[in-house]
Protein backbone atom coordinates (compact mmCIF):
# COMPACT_ATOMS: atom_id res chain seq x y z
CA UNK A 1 -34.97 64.15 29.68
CA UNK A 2 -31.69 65.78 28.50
CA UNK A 3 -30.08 68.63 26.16
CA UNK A 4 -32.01 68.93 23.12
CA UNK A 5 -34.67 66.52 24.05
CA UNK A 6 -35.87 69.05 26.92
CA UNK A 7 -36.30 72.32 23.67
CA UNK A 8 -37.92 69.48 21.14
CA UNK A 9 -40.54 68.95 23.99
CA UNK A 10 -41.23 72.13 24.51
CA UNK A 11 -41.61 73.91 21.35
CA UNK A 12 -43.51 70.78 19.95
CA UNK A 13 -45.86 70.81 23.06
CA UNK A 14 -46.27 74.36 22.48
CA UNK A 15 -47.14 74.68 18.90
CA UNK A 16 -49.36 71.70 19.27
CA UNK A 17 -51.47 73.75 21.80
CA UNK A 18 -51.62 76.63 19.96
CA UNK A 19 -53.17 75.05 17.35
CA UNK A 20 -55.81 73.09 19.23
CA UNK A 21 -56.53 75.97 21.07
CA UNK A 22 -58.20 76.93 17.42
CA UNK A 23 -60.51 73.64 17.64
CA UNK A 24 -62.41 75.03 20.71
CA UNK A 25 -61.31 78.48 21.46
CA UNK A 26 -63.46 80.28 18.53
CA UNK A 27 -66.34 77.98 19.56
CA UNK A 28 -67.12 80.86 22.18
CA UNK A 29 -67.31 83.65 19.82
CA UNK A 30 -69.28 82.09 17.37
CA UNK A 31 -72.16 84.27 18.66
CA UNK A 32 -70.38 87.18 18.56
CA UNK A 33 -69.01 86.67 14.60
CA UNK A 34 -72.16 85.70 13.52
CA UNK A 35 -73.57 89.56 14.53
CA UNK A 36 -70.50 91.26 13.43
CA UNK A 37 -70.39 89.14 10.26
CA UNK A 38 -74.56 88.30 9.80
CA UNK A 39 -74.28 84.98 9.79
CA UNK A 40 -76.45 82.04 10.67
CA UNK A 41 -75.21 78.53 12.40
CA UNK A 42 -75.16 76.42 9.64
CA UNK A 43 -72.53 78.79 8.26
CA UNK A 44 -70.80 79.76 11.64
CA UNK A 45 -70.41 75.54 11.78
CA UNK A 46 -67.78 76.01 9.36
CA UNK A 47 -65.69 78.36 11.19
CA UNK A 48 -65.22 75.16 13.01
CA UNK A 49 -65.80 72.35 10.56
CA UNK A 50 -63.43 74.02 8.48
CA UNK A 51 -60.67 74.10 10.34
CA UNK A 52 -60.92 70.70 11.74
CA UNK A 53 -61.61 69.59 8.00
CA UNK A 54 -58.55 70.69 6.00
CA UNK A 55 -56.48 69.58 9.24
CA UNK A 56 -57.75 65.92 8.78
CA UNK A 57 -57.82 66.18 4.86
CA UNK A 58 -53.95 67.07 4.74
CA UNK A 59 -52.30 65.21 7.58
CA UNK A 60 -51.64 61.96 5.54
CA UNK A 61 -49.91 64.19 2.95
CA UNK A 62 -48.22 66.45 5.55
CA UNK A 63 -46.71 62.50 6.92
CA UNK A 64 -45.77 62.15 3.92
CA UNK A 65 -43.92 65.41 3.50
CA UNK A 66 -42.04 64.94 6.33
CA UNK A 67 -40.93 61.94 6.05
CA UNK A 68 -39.69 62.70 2.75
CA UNK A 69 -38.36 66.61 2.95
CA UNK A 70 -37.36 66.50 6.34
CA UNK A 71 -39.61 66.50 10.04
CA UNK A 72 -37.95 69.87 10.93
CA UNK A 73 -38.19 71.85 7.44
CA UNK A 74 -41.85 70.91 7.37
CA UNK A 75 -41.85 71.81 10.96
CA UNK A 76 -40.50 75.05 10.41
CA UNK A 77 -42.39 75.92 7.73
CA UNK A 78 -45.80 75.02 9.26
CA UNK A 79 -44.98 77.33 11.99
CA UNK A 80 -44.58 80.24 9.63
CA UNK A 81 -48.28 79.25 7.48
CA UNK A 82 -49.77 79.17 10.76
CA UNK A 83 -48.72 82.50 11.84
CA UNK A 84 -49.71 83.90 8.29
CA UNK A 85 -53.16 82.26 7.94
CA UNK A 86 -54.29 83.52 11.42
CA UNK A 87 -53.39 86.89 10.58
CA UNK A 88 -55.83 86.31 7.68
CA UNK A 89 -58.43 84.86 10.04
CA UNK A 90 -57.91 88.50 12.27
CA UNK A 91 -58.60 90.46 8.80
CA UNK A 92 -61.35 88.70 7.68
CA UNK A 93 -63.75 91.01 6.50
CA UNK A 94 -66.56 87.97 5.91
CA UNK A 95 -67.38 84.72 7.10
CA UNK A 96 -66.20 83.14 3.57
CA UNK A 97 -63.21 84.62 3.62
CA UNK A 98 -62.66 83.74 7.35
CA UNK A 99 -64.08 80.33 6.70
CA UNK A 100 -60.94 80.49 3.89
CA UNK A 101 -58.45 81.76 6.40
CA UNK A 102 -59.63 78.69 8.92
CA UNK A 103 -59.28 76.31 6.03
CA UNK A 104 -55.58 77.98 5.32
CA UNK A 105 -54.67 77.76 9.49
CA UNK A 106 -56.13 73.77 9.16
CA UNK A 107 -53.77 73.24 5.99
CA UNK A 108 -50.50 74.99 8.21
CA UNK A 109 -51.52 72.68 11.02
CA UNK A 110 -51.40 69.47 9.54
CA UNK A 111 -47.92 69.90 8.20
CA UNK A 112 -46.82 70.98 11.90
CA UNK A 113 -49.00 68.30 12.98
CA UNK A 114 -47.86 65.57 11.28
CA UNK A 115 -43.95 66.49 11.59
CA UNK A 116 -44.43 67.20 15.54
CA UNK A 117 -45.33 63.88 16.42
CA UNK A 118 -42.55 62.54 14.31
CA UNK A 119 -39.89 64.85 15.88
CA UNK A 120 -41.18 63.13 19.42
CA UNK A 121 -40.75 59.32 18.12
CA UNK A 122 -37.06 60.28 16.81
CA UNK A 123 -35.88 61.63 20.12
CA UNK A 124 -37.31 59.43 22.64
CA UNK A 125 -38.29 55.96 22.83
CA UNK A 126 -39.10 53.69 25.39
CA UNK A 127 -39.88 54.99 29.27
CA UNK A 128 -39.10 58.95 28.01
CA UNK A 129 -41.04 58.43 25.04
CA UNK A 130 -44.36 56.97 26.74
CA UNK A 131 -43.74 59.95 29.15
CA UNK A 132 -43.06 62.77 26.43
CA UNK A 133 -45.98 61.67 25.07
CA UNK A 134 -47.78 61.74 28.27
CA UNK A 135 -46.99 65.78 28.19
CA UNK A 136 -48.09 66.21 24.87
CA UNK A 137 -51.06 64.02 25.41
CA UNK A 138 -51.67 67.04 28.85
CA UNK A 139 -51.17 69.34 26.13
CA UNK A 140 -53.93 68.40 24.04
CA UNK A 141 -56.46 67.73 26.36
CA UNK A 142 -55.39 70.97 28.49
CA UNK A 143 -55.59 72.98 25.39
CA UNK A 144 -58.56 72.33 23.79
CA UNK A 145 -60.40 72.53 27.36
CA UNK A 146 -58.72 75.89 28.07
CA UNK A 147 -59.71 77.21 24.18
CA UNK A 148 -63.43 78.06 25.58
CA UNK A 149 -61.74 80.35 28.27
CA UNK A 150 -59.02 81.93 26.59
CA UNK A 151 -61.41 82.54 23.53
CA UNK A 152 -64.25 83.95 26.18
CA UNK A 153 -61.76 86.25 28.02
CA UNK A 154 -59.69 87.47 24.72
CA UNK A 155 -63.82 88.34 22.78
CA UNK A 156 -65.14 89.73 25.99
CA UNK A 157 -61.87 92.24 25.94
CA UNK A 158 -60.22 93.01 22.67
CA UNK A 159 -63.63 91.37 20.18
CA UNK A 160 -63.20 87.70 18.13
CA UNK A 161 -60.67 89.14 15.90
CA UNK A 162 -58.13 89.03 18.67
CA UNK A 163 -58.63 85.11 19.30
CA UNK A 164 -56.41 84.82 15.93
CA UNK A 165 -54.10 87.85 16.66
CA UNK A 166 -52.78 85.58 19.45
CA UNK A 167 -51.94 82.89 17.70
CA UNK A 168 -49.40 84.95 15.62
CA UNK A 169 -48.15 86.40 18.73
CA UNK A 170 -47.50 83.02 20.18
CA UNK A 171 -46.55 81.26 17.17
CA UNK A 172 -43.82 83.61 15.70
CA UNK A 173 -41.53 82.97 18.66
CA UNK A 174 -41.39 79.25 18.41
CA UNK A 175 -39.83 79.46 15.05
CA UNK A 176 -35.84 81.04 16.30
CA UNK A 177 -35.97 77.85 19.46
CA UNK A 178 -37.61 75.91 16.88
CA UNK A 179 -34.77 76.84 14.52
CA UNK A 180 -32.00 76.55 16.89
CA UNK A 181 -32.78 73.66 18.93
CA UNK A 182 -34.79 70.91 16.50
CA UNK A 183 -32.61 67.91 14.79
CA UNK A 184 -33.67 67.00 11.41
CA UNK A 185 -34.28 63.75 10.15
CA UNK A 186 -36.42 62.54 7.68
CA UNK A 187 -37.03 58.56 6.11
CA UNK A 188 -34.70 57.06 3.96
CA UNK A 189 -37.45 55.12 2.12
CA UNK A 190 -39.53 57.98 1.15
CA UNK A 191 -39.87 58.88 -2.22
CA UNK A 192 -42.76 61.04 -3.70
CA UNK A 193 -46.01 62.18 -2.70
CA UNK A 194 -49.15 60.42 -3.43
CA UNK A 195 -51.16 62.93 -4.78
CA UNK A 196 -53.96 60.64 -6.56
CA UNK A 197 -54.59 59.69 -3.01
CA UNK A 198 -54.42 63.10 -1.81
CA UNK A 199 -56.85 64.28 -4.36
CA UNK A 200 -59.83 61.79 -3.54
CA UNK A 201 -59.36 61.67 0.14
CA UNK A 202 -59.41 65.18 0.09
CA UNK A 203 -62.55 65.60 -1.49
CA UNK A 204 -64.45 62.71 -0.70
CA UNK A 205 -64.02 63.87 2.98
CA UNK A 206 -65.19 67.51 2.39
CA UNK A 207 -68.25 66.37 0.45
CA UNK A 208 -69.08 63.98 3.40
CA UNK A 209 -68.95 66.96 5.86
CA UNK A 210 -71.10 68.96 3.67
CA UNK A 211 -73.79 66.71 3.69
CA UNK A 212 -73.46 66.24 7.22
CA UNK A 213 -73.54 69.92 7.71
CA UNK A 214 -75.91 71.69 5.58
CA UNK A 215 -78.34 68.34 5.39
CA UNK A 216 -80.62 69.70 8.02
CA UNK A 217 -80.74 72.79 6.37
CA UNK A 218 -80.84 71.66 2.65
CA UNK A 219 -83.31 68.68 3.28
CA UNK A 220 -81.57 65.24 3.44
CA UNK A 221 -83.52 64.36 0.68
CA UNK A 222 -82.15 67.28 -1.39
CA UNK A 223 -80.42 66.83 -5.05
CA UNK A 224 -77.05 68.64 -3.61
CA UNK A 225 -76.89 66.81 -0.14
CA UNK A 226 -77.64 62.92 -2.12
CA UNK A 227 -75.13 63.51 -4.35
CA UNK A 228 -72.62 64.55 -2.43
CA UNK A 229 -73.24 62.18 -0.54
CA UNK A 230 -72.75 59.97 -3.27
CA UNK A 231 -69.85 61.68 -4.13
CA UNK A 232 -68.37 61.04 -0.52
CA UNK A 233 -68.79 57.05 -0.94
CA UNK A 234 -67.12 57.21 -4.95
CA UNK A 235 -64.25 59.22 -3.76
CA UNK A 236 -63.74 57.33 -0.45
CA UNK A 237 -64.23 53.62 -1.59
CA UNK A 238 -61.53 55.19 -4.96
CA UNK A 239 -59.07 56.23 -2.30
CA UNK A 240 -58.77 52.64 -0.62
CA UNK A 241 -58.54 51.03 -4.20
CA UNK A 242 -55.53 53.80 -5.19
CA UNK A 243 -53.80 53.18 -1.88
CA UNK A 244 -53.79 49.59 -2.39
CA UNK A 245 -52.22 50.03 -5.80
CA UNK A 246 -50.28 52.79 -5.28
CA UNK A 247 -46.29 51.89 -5.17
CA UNK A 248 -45.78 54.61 -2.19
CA UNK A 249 -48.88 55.50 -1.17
CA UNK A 250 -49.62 57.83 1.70
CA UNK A 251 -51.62 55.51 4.01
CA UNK A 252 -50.25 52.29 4.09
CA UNK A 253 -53.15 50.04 4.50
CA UNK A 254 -50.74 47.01 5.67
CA UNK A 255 -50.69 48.92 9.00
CA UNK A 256 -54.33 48.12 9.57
CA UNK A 257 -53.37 44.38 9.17
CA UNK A 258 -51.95 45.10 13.13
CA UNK A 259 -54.76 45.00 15.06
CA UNK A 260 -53.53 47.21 17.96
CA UNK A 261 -52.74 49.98 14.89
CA UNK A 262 -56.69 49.69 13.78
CA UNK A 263 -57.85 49.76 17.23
CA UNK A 264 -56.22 52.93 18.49
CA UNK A 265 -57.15 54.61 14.82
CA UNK A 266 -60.30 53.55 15.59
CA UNK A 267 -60.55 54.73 19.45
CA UNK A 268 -58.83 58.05 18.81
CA UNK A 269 -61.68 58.51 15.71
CA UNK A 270 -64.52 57.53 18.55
CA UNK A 271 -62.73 60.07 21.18
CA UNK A 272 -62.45 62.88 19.11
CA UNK A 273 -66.01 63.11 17.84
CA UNK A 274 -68.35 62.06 20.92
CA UNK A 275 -65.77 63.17 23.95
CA UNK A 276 -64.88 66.46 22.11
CA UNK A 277 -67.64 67.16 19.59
CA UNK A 278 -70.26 67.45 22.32
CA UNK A 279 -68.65 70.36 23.94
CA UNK A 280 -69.31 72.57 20.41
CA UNK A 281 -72.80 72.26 21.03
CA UNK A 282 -72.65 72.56 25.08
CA UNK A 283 -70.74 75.95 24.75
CA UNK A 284 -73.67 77.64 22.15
CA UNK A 285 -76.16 76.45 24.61
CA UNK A 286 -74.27 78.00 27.88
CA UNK A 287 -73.57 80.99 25.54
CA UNK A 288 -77.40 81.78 23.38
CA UNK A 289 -80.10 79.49 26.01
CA UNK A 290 -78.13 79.84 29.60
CA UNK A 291 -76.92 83.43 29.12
CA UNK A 292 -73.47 82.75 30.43
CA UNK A 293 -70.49 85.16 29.12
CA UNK A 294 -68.03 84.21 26.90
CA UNK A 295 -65.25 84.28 30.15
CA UNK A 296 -67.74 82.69 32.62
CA UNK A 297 -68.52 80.08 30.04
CA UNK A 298 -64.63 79.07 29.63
CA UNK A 299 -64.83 79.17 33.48
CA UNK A 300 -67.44 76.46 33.72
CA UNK A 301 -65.50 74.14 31.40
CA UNK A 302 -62.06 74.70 33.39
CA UNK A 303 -62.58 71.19 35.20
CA UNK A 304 -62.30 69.14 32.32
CA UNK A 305 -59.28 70.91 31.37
CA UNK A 306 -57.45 70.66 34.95
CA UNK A 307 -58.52 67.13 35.30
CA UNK A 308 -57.94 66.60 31.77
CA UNK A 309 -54.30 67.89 32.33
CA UNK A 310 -53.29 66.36 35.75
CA UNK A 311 -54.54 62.91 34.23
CA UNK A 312 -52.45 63.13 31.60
CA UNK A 313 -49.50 63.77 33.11
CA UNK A 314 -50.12 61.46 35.41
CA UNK A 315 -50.34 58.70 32.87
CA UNK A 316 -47.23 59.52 30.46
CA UNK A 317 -45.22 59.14 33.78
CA UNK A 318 -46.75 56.01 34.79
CA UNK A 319 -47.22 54.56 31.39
CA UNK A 320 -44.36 51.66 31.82
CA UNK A 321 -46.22 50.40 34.61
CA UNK A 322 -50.01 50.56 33.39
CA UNK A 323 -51.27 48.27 30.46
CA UNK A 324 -52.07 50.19 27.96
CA UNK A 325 -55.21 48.28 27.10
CA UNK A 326 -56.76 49.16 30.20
CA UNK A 327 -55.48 52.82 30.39
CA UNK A 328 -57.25 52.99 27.00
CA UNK A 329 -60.67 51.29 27.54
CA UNK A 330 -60.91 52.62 31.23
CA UNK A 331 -60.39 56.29 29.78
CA UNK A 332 -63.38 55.74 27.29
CA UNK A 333 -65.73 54.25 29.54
CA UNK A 334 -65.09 57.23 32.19
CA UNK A 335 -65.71 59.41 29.59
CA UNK A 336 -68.87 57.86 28.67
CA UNK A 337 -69.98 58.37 32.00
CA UNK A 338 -69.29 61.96 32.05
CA UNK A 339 -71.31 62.80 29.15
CA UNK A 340 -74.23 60.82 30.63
CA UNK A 341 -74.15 62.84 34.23
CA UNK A 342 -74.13 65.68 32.15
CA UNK A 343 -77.93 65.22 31.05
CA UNK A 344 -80.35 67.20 31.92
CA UNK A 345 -79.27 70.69 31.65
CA UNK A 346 -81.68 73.76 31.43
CA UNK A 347 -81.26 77.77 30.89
CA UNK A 348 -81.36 77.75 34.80
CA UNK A 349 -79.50 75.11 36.01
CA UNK A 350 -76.88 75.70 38.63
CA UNK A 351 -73.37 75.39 36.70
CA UNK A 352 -72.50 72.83 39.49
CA UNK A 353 -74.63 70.19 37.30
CA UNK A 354 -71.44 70.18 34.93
CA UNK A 355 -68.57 69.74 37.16
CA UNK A 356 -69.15 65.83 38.01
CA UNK A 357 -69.29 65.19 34.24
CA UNK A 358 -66.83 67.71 33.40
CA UNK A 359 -64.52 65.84 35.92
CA UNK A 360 -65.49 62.58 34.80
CA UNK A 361 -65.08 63.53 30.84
CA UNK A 362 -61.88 64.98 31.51
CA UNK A 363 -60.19 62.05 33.75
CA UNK A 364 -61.01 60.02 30.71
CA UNK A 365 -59.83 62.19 28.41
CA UNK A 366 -56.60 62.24 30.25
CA UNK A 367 -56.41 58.64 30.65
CA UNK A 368 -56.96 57.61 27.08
CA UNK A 369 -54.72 60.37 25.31
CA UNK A 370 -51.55 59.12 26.30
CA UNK A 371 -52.52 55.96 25.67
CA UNK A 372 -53.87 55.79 22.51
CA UNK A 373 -50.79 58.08 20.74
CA UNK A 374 -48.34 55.51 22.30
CA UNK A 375 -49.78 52.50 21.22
CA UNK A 376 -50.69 54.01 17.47
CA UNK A 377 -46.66 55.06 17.40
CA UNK A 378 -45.41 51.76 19.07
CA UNK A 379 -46.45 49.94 16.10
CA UNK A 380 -44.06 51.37 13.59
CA UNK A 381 -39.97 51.91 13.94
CA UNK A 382 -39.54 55.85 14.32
CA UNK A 383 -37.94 55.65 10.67
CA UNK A 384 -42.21 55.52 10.13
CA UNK A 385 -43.19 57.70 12.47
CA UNK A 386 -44.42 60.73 9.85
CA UNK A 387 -46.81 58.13 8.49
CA UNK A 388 -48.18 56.70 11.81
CA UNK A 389 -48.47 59.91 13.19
CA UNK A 390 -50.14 60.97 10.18
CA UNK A 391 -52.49 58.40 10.39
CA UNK A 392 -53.40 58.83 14.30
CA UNK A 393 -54.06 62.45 14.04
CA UNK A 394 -55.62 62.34 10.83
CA UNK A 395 -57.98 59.89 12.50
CA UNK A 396 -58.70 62.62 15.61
CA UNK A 397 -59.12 65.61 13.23
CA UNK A 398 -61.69 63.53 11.02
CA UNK A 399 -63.75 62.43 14.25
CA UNK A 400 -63.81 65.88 15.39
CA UNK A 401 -64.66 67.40 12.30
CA UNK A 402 -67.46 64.58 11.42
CA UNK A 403 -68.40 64.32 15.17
CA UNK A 404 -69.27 68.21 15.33
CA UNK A 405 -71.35 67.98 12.09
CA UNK A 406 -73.39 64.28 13.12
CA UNK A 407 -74.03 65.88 16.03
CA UNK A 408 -75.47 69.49 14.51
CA UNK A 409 -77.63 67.29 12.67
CA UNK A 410 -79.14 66.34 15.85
CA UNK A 411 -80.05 70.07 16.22
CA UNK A 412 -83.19 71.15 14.83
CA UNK A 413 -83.29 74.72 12.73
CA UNK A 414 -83.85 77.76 14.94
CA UNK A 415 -83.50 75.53 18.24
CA UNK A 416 -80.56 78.18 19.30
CA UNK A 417 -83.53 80.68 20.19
CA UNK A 418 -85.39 77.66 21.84
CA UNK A 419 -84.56 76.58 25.17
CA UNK A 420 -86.49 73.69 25.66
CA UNK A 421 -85.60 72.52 22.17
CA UNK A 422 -82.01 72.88 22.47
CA UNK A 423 -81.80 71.46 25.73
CA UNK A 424 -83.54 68.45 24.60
CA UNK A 425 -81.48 68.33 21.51
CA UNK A 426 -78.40 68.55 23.58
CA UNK A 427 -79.17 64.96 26.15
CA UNK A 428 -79.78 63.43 22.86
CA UNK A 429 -76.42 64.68 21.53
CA UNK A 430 -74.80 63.72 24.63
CA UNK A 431 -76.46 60.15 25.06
CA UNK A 432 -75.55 59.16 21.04
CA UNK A 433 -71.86 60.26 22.19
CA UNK A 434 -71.73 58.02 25.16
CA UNK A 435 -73.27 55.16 23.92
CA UNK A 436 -70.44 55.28 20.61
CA UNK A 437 -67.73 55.85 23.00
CA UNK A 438 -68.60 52.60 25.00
CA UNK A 439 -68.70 51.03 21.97
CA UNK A 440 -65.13 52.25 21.46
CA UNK A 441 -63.47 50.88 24.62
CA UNK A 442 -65.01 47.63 23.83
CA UNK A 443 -63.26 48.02 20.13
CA UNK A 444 -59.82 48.99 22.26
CA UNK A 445 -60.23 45.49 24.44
CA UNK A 446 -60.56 43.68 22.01
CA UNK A 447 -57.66 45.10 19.45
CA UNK A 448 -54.64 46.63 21.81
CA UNK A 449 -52.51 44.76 22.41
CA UNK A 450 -48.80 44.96 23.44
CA UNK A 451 -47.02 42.06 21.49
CA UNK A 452 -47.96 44.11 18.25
CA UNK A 453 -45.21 46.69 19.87
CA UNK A 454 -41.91 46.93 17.79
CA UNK A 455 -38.35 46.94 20.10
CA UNK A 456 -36.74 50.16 20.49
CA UNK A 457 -33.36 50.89 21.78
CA UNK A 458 -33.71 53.74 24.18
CA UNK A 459 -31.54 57.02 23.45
CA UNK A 460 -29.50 56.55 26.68
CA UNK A 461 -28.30 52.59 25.61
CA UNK A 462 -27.90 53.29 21.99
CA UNK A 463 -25.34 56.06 22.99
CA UNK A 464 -23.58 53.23 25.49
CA UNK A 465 -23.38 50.59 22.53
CA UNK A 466 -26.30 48.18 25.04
CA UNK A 467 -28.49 46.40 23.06
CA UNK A 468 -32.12 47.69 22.23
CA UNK A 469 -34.76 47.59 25.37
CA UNK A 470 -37.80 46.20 24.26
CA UNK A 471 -41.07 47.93 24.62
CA UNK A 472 -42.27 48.21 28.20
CA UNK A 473 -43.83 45.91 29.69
CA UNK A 474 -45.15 44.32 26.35
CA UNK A 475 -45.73 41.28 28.09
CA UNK A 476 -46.93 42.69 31.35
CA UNK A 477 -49.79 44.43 29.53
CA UNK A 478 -50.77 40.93 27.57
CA UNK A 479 -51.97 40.47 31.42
């Protein structure tokens, strides 16, 4: 990698972890804002939920937006939100109002999101694409893994408020190499912004949440959970029939007609809610049953992230020469198998019972990152690439953010003061997650596959006049 391409990695990499740092990093000072704040867990879910729900809610749209405005302006200007809502989230003098200020950083991160992605598919293509996205891919995974220990160290030092203070001290100076160093580009066949489609994707996906979320505490049989539950099927089912009608619509559902497109949407939905979403639940019970400290608990979890990280890398570089099929499916399936050896934990068990499923979990995590983001972009030309990436990450942010609260629902009321309880309601939490993870490396057998991969010219040969490279190996990984 070359010139520009080199400061495009980087400050894309970098404001991509800062944001996923917010999916896991508050996670460990939930206890702690729910004293300073007096709140309970089915509201301290949202400090989460929240987040992860206006991310997933927006990223179609923020595709959109980039693709039509520009991938840099949107860029750029999801940078600055970012910085702005997390000061919010530092003042928050409530847990609405820092429930509001998550929902605010969730809405700044799509748009950076969404344009990132898109920024990587314009510069690189072929073997430096599959390994740029390996790098990203190490940043996810590495991020969200290190969020528990940068969240326990910064609340154990400076209090929770500081978690968000950091992000504006780390996001402010991407914007001048952001500024300076980014190319814009944007797609010629863009036009407006679906916002019927906006509207009840938006809202059908919050009220499905809800009911996932304050079901156990409402009563699943309550009036407000059944309808909006209701409400979630109405708006969803209207979404599909508006997109279908719609002359530009924001999801183009003609992508789904390629199957390796639906089956890495699918995996990446699978992989964000039962390989992530466990570890919500995993942290509160290290933190309120086990006792641990907020820094000894991010400790604990630092195998996932190294092995998560080293994986990854690993796999972006060597991505040309492994089928990406099999990188995908073998990546699940190890992660299944992590969150199985991970049964069995008590309030006195020996953090050593983690680290073969924490290694496991994160090898797989590693494995399949790379490889699902490359085949979900190798389906499209990079004039696309907003869209696609849209798609793929609004896919990950819905699985986390429907993942964390399927899983709470598994948790009985007042089980956080309950060891036994909580322990029990954790192996079932982790045993639902491997068993619909399986199921999703099956689903990535039988859909990946490379002939649905569209020819790009790599940067270096379009500059000599050569003719376009295909993808790699798209016939070696038919095998």
């Amino acid at each position: 990698m070359r010139g520009e391409r080199r400061w495009t990695l980087l400050v894309v990499c970098l404001a991509t972890g800062v944001q996923l740092l917010n999916v896991s990093a508050p996670s460990v000072a939930l206890p702690e804002i729910g004293r300073d704040l007096a709140a309970d867990l089915s509201m301290l879910q949202w400090v989460i939920s929240g987040y992860s729900l206006a991310l997933a809610a927006t990223l179609l749209t923020g595709g959109t937006l980039a693709d039509l405005l520009g991938r840099r302006r949107l860029f750029l200007a999801g940078l600055a939100g970012f910085a702005a809502a997390s000061a919010a989230c530092a003042l928050a003098p409530s847990v609405p109002a820092l429930v509001f200020g998550r929902a605010a950083q969730g809405l700044a991160a799509a748009v950076l999101l969404s344009s990132s992605l898109a920024l990587l598919a314009q510069d690189f293509a072929g073997p430096e694409r599959a390994r740029a996205l390996g790098l990203w891919a190490a940043t996810v995974a590495a991020a969200f893994a290190i969020g528990p220990l940068e969240g326990g160290v910064v609340t154990e030092a400076l209090g929770w408020r500081a978690i968000f203070a950091v992000d504006v001290a780390v996001t402010l100076p991407c914007l001048p190499v952001a500024v300076r160093h980014l190319r814009e580009s944007r797609d010629p066949g863009a036009s407006t912004v679906d916002w019927r489609g906006t509207a009840t994707w938006s809202v059908g996906l919050f009220l499905g949440v809800f009911a996932l979320t304050r079901g156990g505490v409402l009563g699943w049989d309550s009036g407000a959970i059944l309808a909006s539950l209701a409400g979630a099927a109405v708006l969803l089912a209207a979404f599909v029939v508006v997109e279908r009608r719609e002359r530009h619509p924001m999801l183009d559902l003609g992508l789904f007609a390629t199957p390796t497109f639906t089956g890495a949407s699918l995996a990446v939905l699978i992989m964000a809610g039962c390989s992530f979403g466990p570890f919500v639940y995993l942290t509160l019970f290290l933190l309120d049953v086990a006792g641990a400290s907020p820094t000894a608990v991010g400790l604990r979890l630092m195998p996932l992230s190294a092995a998560a990280f080293v994986v990854s890398a690993l796999g972006g570089r060597y991505a040309t020469r492994l089928p990406v099929r099999a990188s995908l499916a073998a990546g699940l399936l190890l992660c299944a198998a992590g969150l199985l050896t991970m049964r069995g934990l008590q309030a006195s068990t020996p953090w050593t019972h983690l680290l073969p499923g924490l290694l496991l979990t994160g090898m797989g995590l590693g494995l399949a990152n790379p490889a699902v983001t490359y085949a979900a972009l190798s389906v499209v030309p990079t004039t696309r690439s907003g869209m696609a990436s849209g798609v793929s990450n609004t896919f990950r942010q819905v699985g986390l953010a429907v993942g964390i609260a399927a899983l709470g629902a598994l948790l009985p009321a007042g089980a956080t003061g309950q060891a036994a309880t909580f322990a029990a309601a954790l192996d079932h939490m982790l045993v639902a997650s491997a068993a619909t993870v399986a199921a999703g490396a099956v689903v990535a057998v039988l859909l990946v596959r490379a002939r649905d991969f569209v020819a790009e010219p790599l940067p270096a040969a379009a500059a000599a006049g050569r003719p376009p490279v295909p993808a790699p190996q798209a016939r070696a990984h038919e095998r």
